[in-house]
Protein backbone atom coordinates (compact mmCIF):
# COMPACT_ATOMS: atom_id res chain seq x y z
CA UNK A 1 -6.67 0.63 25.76
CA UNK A 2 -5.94 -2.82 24.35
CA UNK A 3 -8.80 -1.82 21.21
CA UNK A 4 -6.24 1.18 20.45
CA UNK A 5 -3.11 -0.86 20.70
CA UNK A 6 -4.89 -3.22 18.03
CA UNK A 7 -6.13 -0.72 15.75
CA UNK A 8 -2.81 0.89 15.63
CA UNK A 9 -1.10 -2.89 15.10
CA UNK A 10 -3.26 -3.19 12.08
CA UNK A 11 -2.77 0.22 10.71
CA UNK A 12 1.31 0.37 10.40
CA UNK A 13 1.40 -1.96 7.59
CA UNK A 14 -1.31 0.32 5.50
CA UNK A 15 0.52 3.13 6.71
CA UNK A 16 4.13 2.07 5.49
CA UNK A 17 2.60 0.56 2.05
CA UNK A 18 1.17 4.15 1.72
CA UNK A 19 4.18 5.91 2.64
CA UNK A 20 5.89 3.52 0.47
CA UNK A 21 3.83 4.27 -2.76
CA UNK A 22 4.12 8.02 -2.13
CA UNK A 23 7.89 7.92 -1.87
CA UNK A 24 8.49 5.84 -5.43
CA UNK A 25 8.91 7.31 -8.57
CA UNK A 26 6.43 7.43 -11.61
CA UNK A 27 8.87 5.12 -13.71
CA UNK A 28 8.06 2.19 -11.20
CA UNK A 29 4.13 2.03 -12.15
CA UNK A 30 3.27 0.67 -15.18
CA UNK A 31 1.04 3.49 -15.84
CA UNK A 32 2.90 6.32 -14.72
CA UNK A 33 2.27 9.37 -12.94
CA UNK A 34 -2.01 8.28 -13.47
CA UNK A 35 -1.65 4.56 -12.21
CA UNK A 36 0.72 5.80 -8.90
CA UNK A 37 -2.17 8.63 -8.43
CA UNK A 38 -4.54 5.63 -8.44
CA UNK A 39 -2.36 3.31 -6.09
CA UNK A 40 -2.16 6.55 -3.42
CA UNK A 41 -5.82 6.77 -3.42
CA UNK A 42 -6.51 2.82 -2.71
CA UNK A 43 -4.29 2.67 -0.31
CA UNK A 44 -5.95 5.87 1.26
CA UNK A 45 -8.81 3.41 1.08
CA UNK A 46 -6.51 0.86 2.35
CA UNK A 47 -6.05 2.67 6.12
CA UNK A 48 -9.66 3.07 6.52
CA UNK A 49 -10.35 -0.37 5.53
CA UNK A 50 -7.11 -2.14 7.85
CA UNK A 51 -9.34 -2.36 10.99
CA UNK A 52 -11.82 -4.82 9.47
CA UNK A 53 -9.27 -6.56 7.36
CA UNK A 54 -10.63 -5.45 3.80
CA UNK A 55 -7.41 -3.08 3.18
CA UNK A 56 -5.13 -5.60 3.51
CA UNK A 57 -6.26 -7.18 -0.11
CA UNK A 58 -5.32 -3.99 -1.39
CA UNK A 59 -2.17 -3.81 0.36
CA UNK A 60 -0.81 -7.11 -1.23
CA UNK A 61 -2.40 -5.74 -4.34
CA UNK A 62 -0.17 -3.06 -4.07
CA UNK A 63 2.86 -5.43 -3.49
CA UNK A 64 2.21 -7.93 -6.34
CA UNK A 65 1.44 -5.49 -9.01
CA UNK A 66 4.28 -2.85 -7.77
CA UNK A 67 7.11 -3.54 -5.63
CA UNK A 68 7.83 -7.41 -6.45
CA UNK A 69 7.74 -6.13 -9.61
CA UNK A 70 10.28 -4.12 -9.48
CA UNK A 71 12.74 -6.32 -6.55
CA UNK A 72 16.43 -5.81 -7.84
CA UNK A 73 16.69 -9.56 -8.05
CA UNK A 74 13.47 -9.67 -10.72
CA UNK A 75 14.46 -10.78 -14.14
């Protein structure tokens, strides 16, 4: 039981960067509608890989090169 609880701990973050990506709009990648296809399949990537730690490199990945980009308070 405690194995599950930690799998599951490691796995929200993934999850909510994934959700995240899926939910934002092509005019917030710097590719488009191809580079946001891309981010949605590393982050796919990303949940299988949270357990051993490996999908969390993509996961700030995801936040350096897309949403601190694009923070309201970004000049």
């Amino acid at each position: 039981m405690r194995w599950l609880i930690l799998v599951l701990g490691l796995e929200f973050p993934v999850l909510l960067a994934l959700l995240d990506c899926v939910n934002r709009g092509e005019e917030h990648f710097t590719g488009g509608r191809d580079d946001r296809r891309s981010w949605i399949t590393w982050l796919a990537i990303a949940v299988v890989l949270a357990p051993v730690l490996v999908g969390y490199g993509i996961v700030l990945g995801y936040y350096s090169a897309v949403v601190k980009r694009n923070a309201p308070g970004r000049i």
